[in-house]
PDB file of N, CA and C in Angstrom:
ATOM      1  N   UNK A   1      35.269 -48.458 169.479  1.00  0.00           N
ATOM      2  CA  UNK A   1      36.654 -48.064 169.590  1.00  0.00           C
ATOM      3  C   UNK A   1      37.284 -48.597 170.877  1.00  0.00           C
ATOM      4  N   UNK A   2      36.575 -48.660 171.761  1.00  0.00           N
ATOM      5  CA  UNK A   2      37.043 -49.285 173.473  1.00  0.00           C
ATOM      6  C   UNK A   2      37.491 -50.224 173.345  1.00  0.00           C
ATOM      7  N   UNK A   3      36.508 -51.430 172.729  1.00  0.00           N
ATOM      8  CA  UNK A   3      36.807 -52.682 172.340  1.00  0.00           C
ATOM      9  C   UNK A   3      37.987 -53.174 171.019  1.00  0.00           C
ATOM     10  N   UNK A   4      38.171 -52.550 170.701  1.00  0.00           N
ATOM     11  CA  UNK A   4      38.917 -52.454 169.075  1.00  0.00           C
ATOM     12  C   UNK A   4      40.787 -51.905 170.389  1.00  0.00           C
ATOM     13  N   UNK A   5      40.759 -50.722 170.798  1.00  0.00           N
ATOM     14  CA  UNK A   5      41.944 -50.483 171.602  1.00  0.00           C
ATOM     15  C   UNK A   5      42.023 -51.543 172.610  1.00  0.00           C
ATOM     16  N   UNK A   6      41.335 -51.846 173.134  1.00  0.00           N
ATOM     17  CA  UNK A   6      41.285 -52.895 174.154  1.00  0.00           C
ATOM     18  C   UNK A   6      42.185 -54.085 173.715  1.00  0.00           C
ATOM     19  N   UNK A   7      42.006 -54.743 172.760  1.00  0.00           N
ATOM     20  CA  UNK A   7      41.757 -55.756 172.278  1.00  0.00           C
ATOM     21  C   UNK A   7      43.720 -55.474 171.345  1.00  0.00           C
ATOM     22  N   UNK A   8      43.455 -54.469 171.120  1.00  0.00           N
ATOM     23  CA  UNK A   8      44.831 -54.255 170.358  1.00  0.00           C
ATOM     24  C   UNK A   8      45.680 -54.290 171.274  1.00  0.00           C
ATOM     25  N   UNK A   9      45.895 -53.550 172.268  1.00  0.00           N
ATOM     26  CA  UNK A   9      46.674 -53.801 173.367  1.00  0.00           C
ATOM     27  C   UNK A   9      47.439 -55.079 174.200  1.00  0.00           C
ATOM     28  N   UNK A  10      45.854 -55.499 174.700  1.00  0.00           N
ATOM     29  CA  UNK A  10      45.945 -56.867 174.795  1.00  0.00           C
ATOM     30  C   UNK A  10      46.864 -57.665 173.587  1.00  0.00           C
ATOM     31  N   UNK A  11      46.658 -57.777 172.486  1.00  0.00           N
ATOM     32  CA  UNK A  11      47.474 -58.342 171.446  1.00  0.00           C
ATOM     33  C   UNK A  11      48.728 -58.329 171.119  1.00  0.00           C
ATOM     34  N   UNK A  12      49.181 -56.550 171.522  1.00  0.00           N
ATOM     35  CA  UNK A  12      50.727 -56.115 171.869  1.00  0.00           C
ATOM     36  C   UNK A  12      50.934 -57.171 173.020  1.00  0.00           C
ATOM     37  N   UNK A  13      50.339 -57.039 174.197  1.00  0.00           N
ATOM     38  CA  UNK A  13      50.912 -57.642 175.461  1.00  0.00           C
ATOM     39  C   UNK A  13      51.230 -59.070 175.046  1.00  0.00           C
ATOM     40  N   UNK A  14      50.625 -59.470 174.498  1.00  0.00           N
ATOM     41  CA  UNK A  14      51.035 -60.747 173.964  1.00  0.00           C
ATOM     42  C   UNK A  14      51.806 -61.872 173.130  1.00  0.00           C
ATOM     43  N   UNK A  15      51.714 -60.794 171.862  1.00  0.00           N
ATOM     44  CA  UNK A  15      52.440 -61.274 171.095  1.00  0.00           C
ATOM     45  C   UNK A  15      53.668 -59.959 170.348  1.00  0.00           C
ATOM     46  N   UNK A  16      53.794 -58.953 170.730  1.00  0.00           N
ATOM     47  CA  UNK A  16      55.097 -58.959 170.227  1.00  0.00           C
ATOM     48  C   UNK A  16      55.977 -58.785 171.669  1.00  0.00           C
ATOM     49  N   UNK A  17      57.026 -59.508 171.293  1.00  0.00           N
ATOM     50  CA  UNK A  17      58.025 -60.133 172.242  1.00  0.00           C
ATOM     51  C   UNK A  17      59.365 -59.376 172.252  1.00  0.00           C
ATOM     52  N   UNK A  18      59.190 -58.955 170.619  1.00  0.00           N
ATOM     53  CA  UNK A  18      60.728 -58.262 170.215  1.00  0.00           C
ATOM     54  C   UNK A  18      60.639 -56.925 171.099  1.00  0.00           C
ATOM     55  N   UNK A  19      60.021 -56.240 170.583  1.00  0.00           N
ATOM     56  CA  UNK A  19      60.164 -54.716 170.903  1.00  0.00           C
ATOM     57  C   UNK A  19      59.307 -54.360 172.529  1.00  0.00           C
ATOM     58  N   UNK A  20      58.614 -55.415 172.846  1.00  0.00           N
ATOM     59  CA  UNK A  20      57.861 -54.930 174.293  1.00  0.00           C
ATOM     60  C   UNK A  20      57.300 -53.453 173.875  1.00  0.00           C
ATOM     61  N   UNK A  21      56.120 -53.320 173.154  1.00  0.00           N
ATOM     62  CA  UNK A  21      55.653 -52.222 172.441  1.00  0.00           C
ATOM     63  C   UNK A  21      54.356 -52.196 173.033  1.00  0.00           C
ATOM     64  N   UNK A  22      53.650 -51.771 173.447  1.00  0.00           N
ATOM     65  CA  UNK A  22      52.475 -51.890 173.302  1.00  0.00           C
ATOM     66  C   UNK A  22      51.908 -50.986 172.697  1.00  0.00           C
ATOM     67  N   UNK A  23      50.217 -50.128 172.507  1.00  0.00           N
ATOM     68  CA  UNK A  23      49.815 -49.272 171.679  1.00  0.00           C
ATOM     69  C   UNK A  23      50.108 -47.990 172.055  1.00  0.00           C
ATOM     70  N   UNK A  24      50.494 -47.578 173.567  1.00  0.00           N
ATOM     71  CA  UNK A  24      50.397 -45.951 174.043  1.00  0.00           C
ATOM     72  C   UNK A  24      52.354 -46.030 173.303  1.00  0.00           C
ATOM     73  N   UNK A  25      52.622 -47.233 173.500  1.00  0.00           N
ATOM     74  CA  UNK A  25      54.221 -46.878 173.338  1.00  0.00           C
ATOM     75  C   UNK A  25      54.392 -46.213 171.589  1.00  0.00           C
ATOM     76  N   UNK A  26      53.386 -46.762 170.852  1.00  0.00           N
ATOM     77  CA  UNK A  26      53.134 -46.749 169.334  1.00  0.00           C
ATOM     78  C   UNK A  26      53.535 -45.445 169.129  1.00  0.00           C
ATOM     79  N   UNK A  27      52.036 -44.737 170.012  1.00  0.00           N
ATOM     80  CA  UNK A  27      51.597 -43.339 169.273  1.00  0.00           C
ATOM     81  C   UNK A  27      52.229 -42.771 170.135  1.00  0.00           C
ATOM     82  N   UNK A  28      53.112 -42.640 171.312  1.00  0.00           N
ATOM     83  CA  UNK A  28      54.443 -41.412 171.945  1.00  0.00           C
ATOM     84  C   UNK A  28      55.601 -41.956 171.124  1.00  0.00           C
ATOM     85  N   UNK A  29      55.810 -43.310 170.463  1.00  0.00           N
ATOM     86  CA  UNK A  29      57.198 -43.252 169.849  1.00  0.00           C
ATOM     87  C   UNK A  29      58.016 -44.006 170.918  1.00  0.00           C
ATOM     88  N   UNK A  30      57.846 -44.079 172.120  1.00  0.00           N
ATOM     89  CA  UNK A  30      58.840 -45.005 172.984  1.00  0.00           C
ATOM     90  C   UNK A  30      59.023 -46.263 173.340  1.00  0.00           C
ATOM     91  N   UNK A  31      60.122 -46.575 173.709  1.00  0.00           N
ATOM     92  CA  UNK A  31      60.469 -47.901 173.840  1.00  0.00           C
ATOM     93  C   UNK A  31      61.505 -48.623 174.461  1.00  0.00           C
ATOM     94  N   UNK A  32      61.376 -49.848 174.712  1.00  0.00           N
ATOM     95  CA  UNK A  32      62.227 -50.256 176.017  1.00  0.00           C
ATOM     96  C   UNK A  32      63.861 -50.655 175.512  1.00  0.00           C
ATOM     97  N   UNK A  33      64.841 -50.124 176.648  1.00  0.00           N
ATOM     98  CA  UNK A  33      66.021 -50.036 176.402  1.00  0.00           C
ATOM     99  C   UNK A  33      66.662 -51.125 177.780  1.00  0.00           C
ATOM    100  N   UNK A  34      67.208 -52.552 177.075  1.00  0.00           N
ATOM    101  CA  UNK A  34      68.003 -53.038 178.207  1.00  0.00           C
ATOM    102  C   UNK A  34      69.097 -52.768 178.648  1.00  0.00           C
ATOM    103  N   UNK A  35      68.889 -52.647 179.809  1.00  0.00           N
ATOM    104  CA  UNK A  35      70.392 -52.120 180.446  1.00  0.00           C
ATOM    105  C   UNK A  35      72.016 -53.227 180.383  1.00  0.00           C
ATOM    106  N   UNK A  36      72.765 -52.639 179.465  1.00  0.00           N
ATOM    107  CA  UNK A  36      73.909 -53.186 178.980  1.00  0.00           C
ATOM    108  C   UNK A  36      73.842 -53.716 177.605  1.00  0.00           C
ATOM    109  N   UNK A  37      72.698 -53.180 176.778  1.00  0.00           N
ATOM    110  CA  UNK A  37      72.310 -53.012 175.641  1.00  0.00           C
ATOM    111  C   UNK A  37      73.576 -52.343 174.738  1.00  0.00           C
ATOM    112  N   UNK A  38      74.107 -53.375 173.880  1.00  0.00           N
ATOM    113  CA  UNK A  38      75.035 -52.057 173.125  1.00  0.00           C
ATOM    114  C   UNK A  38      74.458 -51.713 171.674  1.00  0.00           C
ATOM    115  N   UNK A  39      73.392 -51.635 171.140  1.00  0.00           N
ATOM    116  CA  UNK A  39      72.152 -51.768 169.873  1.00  0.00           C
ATOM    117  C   UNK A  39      72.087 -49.930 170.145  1.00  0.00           C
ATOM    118  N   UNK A  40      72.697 -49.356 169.650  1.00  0.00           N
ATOM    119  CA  UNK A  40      71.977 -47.730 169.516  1.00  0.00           C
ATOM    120  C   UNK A  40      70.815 -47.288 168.879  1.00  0.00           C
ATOM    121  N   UNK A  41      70.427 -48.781 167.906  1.00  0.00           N
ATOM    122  CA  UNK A  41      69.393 -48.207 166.667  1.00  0.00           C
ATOM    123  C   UNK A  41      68.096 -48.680 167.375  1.00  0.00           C
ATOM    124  N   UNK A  42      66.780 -48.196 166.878  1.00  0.00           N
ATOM    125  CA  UNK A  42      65.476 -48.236 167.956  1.00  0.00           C
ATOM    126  C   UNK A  42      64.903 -49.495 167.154  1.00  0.00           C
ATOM    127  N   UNK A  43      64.787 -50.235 168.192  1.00  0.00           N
ATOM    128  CA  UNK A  43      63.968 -51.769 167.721  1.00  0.00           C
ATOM    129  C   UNK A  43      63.047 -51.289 166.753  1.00  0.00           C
ATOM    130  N   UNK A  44      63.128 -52.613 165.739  1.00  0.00           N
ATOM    131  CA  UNK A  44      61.964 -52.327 165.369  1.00  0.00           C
ATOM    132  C   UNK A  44      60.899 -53.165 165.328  1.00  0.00           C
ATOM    133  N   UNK A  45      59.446 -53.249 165.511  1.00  0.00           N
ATOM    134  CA  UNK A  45      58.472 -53.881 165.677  1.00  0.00           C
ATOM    135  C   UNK A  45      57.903 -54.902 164.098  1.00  0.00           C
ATOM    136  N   UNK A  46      57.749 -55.785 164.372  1.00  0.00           N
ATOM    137  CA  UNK A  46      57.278 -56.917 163.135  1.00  0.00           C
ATOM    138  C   UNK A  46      56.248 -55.982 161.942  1.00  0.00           C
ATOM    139  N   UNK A  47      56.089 -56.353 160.983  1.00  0.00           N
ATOM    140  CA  UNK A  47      55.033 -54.963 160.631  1.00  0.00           C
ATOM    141  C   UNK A  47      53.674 -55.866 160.621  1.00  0.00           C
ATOM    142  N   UNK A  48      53.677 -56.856 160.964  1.00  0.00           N
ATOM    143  CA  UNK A  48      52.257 -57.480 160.564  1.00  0.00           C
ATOM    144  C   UNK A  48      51.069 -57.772 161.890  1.00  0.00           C
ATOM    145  N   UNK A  49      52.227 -57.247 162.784  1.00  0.00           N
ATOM    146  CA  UNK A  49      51.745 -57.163 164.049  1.00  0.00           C
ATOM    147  C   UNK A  49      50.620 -55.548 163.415  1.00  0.00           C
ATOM    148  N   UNK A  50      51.292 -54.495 162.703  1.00  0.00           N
ATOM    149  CA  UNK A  50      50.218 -53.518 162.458  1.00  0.00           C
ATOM    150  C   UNK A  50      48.910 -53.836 161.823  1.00  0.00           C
ATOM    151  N   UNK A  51      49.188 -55.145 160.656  1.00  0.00           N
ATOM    152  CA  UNK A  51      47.913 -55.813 160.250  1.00  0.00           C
ATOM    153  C   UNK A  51      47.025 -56.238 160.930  1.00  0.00           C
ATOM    154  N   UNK A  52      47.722 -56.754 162.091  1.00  0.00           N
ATOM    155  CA  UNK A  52      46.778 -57.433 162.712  1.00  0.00           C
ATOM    156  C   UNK A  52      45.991 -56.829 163.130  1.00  0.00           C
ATOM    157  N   UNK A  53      46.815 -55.651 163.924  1.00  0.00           N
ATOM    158  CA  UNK A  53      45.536 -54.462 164.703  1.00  0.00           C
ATOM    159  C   UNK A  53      44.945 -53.446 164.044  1.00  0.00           C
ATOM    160  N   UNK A  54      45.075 -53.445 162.892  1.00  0.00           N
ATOM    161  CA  UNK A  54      44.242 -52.424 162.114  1.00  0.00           C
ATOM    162  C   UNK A  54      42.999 -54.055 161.293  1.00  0.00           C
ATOM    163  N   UNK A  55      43.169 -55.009 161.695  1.00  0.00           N
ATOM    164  CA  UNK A  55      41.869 -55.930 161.450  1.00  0.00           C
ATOM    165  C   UNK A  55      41.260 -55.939 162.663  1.00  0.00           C
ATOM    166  N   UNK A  56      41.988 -55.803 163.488  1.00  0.00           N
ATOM    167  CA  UNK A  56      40.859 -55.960 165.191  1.00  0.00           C
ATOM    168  C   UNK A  56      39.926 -54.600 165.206  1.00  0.00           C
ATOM    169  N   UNK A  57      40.818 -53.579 164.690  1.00  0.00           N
ATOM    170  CA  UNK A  57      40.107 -51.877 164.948  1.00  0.00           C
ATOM    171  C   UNK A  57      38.930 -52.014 164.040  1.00  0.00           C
ATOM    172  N   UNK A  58      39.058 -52.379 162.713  1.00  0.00           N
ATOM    173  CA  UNK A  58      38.273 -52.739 161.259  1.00  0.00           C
ATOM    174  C   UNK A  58      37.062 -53.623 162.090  1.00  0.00           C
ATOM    175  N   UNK A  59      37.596 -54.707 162.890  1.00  0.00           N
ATOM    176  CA  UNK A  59      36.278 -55.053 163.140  1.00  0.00           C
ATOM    177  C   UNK A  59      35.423 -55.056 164.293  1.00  0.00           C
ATOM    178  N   UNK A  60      35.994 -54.525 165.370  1.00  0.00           N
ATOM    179  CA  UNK A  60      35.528 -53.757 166.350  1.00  0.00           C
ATOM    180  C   UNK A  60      34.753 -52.494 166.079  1.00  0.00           C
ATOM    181  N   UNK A  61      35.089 -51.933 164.603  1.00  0.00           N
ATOM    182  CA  UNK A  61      34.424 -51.081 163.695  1.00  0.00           C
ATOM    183  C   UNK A  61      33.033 -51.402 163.270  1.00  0.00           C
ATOM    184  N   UNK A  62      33.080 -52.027 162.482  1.00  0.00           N
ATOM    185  CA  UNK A  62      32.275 -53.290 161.567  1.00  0.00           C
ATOM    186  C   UNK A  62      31.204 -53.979 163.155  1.00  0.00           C
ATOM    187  N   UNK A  63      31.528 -54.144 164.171  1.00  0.00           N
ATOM    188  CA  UNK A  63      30.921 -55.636 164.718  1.00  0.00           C
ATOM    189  C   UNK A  63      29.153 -54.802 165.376  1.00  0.00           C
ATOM    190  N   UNK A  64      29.499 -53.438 165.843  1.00  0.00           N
ATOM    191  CA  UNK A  64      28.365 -52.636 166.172  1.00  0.00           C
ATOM    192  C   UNK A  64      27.390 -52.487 164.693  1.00  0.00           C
ATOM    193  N   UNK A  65      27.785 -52.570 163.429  1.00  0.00           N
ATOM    194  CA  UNK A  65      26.752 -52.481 162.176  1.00  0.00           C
ATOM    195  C   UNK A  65      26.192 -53.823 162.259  1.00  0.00           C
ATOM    196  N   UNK A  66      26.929 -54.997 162.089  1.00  0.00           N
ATOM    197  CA  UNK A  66      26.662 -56.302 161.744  1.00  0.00           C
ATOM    198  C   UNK A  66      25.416 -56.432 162.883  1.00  0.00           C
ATOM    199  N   UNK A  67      25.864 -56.348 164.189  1.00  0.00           N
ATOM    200  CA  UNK A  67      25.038 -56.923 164.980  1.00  0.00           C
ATOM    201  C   UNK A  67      23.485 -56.448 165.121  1.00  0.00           C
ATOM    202  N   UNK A  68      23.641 -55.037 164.801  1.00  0.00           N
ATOM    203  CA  UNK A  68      22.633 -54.276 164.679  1.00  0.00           C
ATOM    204  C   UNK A  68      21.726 -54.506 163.652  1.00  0.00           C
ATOM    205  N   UNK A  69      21.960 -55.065 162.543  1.00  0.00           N
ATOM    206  CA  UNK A  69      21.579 -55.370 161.191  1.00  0.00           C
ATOM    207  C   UNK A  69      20.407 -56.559 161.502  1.00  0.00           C
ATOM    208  N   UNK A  70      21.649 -57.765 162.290  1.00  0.00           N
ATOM    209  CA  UNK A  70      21.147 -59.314 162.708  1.00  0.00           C
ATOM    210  C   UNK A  70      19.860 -58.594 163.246  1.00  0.00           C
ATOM    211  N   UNK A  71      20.159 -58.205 164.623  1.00  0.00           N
ATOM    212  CA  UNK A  71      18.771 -57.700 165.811  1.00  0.00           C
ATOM    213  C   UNK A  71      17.552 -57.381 164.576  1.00  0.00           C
ATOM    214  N   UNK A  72      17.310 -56.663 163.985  1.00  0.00           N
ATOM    215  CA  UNK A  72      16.359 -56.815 163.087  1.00  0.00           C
ATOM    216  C   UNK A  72      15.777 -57.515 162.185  1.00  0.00           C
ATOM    217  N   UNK A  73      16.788 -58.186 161.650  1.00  0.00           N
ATOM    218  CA  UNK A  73      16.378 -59.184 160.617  1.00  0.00           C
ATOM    219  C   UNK A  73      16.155 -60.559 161.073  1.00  0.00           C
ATOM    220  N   UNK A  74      16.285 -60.861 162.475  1.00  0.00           N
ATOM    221  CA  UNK A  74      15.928 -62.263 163.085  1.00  0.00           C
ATOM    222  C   UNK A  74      14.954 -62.050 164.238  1.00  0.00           C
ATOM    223  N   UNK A  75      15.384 -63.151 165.512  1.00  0.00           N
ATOM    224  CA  UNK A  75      13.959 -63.104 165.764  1.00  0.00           C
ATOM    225  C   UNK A  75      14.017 -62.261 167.108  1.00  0.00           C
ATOM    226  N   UNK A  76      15.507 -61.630 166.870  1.00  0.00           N
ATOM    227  CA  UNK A  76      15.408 -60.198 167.878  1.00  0.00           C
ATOM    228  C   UNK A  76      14.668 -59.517 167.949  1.00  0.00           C
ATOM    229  N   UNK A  77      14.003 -59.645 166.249  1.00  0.00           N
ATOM    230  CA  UNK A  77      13.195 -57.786 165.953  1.00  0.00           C
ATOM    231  C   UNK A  77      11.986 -57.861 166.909  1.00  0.00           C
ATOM    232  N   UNK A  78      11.264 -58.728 166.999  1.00  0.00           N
ATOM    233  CA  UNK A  78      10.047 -59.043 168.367  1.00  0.00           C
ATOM    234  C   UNK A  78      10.751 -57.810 169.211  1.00  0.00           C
ATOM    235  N   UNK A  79      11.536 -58.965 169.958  1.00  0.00           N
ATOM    236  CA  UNK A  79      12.453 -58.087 171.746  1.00  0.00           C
ATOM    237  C   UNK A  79      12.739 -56.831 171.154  1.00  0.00           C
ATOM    238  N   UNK A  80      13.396 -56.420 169.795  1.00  0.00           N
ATOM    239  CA  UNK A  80      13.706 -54.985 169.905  1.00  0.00           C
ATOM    240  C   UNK A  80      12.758 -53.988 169.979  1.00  0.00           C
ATOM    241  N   UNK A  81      11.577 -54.538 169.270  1.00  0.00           N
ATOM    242  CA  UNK A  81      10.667 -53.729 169.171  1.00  0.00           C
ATOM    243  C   UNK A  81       9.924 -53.428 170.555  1.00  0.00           C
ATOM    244  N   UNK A  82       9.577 -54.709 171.414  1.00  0.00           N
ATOM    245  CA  UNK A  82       9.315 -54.883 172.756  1.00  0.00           C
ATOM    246  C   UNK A  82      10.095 -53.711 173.303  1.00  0.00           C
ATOM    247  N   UNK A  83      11.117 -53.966 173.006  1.00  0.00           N
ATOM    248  CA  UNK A  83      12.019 -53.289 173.726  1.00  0.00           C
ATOM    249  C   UNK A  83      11.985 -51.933 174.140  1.00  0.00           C
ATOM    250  N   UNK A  84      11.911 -51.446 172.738  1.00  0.00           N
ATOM    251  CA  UNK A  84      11.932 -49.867 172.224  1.00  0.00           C
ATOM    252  C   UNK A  84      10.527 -49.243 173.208  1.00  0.00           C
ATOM    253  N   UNK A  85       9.409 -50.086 172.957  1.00  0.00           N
ATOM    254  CA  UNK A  85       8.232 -49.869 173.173  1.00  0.00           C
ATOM    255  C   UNK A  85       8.238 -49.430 174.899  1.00  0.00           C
ATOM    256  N   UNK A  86       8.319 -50.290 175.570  1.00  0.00           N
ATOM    257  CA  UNK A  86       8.902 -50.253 176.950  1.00  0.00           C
ATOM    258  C   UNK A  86       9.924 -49.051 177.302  1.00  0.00           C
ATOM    259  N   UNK A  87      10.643 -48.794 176.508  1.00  0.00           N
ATOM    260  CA  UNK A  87      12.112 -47.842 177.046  1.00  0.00           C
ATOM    261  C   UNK A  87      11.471 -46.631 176.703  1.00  0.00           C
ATOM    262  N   UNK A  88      10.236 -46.187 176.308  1.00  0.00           N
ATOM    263  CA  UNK A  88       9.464 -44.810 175.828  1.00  0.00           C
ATOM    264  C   UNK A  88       8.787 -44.697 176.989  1.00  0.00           C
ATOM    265  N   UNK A  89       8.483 -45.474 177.686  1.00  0.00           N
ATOM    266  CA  UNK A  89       7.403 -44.858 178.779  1.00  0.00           C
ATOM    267  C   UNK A  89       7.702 -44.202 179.586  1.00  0.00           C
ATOM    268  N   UNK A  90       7.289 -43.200 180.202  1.00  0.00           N
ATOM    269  CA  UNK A  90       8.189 -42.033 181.432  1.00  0.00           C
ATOM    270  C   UNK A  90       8.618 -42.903 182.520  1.00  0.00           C
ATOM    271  N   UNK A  91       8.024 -43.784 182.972  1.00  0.00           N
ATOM    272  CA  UNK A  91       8.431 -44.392 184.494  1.00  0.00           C
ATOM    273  C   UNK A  91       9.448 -45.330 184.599  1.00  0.00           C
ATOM    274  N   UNK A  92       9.868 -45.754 183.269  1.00  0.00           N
ATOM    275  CA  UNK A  92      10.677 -46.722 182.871  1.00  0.00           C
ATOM    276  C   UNK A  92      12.677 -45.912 183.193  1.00  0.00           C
ATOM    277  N   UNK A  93      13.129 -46.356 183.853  1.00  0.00           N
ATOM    278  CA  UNK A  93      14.656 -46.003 183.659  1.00  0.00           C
ATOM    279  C   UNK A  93      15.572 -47.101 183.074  1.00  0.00           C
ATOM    280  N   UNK A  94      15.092 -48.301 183.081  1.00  0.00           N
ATOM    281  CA  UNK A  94      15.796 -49.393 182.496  1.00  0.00           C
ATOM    282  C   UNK A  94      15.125 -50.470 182.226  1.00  0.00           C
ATOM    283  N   UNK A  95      15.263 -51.011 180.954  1.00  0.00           N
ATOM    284  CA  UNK A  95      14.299 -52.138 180.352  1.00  0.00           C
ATOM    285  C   UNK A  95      15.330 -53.565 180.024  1.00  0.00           C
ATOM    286  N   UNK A  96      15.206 -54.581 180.473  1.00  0.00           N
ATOM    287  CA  UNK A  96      15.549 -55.650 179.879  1.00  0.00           C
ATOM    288  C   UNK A  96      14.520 -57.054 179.568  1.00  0.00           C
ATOM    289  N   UNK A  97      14.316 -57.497 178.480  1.00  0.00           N
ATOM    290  CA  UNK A  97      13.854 -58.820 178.433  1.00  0.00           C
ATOM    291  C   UNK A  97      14.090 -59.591 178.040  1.00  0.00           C
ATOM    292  N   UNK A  98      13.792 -61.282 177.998  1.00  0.00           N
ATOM    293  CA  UNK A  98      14.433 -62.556 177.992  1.00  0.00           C
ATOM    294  C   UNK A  98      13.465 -63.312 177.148  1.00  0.00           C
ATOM    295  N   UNK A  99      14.037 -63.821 176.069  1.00  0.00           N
ATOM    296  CA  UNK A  99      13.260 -64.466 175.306  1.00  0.00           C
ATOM    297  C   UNK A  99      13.640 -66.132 175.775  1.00  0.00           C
ATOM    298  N   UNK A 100      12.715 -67.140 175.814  1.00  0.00           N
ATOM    299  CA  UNK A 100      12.723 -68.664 176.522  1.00  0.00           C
ATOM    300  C   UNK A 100      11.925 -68.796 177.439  1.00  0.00           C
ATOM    301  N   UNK A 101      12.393 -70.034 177.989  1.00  0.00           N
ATOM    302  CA  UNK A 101      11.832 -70.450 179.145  1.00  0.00           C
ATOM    303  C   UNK A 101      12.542 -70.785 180.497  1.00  0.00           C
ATOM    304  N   UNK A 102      11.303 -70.451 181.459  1.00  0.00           N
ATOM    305  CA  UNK A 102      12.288 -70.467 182.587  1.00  0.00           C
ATOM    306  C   UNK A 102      11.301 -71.567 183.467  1.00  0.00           C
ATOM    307  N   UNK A 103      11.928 -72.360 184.054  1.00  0.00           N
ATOM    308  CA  UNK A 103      11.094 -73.360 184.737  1.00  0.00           C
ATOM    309  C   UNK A 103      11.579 -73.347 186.407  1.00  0.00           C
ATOM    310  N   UNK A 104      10.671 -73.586 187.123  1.00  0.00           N
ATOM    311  CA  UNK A 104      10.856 -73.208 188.266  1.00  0.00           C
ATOM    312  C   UNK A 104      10.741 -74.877 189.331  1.00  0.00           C
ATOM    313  N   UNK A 105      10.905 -75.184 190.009  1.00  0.00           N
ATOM    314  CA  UNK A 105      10.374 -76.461 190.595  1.00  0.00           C
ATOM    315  C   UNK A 105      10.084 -75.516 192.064  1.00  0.00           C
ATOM    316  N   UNK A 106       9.182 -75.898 192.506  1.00  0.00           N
ATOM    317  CA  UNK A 106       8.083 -75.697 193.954  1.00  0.00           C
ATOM    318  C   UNK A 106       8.077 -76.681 194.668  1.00  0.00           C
ATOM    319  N   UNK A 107       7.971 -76.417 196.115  1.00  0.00           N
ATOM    320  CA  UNK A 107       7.420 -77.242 196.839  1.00  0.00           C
ATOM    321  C   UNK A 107       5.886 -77.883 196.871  1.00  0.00           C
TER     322      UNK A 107
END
């Protein structure tokens, strides 16, 4: 959800131009009024700008299943399992590991 609001926001800031809306302005209802404005009626925002961000939320939704799915079914599942294995032991507070190679040059 962080990433999904994040990301929507960001997208207001960007691309709608008309209404200067962003998402907190959405859900209180407010919105910007220029001064010497003679328009009484309340802008209104593109509607596909709502498509858009109900596909970013959808897959900011969606992207925590997918990825989770991959990690197992490729050649994550090794490291996850590594992983898991390591993050059970009492002395352990934080586990990370690196699958490759690392080459070093020496004197």
């Amino acid at each position: 959800m962080i990433f999904g609001l994040s990301l929507s926001i960001i997208y207001l800031f960007v691309f709608n131009r008309r209404t200067r809306q962003s998402l907190h302005d959405l859900i209180v209802g407010s919105y910007v009024v220029r001064v010497g404005s003679e328009k009484d009626e309340k802008p209104q925002m593109w509607k596909g700008h709502y498509v858009v961000m109900g596909i970013i939320l959808l897959l900011a939704a969606v992207a925590p299943l997918v990825l989770g799915r991959l990690a197992k079914e490729t050649t994550y599942a090794e490291l996850l399992s590594a992983y898991e294995a390591i993050s059970q032991e009492p002395e352990v507070t934080k586990a990370q590991l690196f699958a490759g190679q690392a080459y070093f040059l020496g004197s």
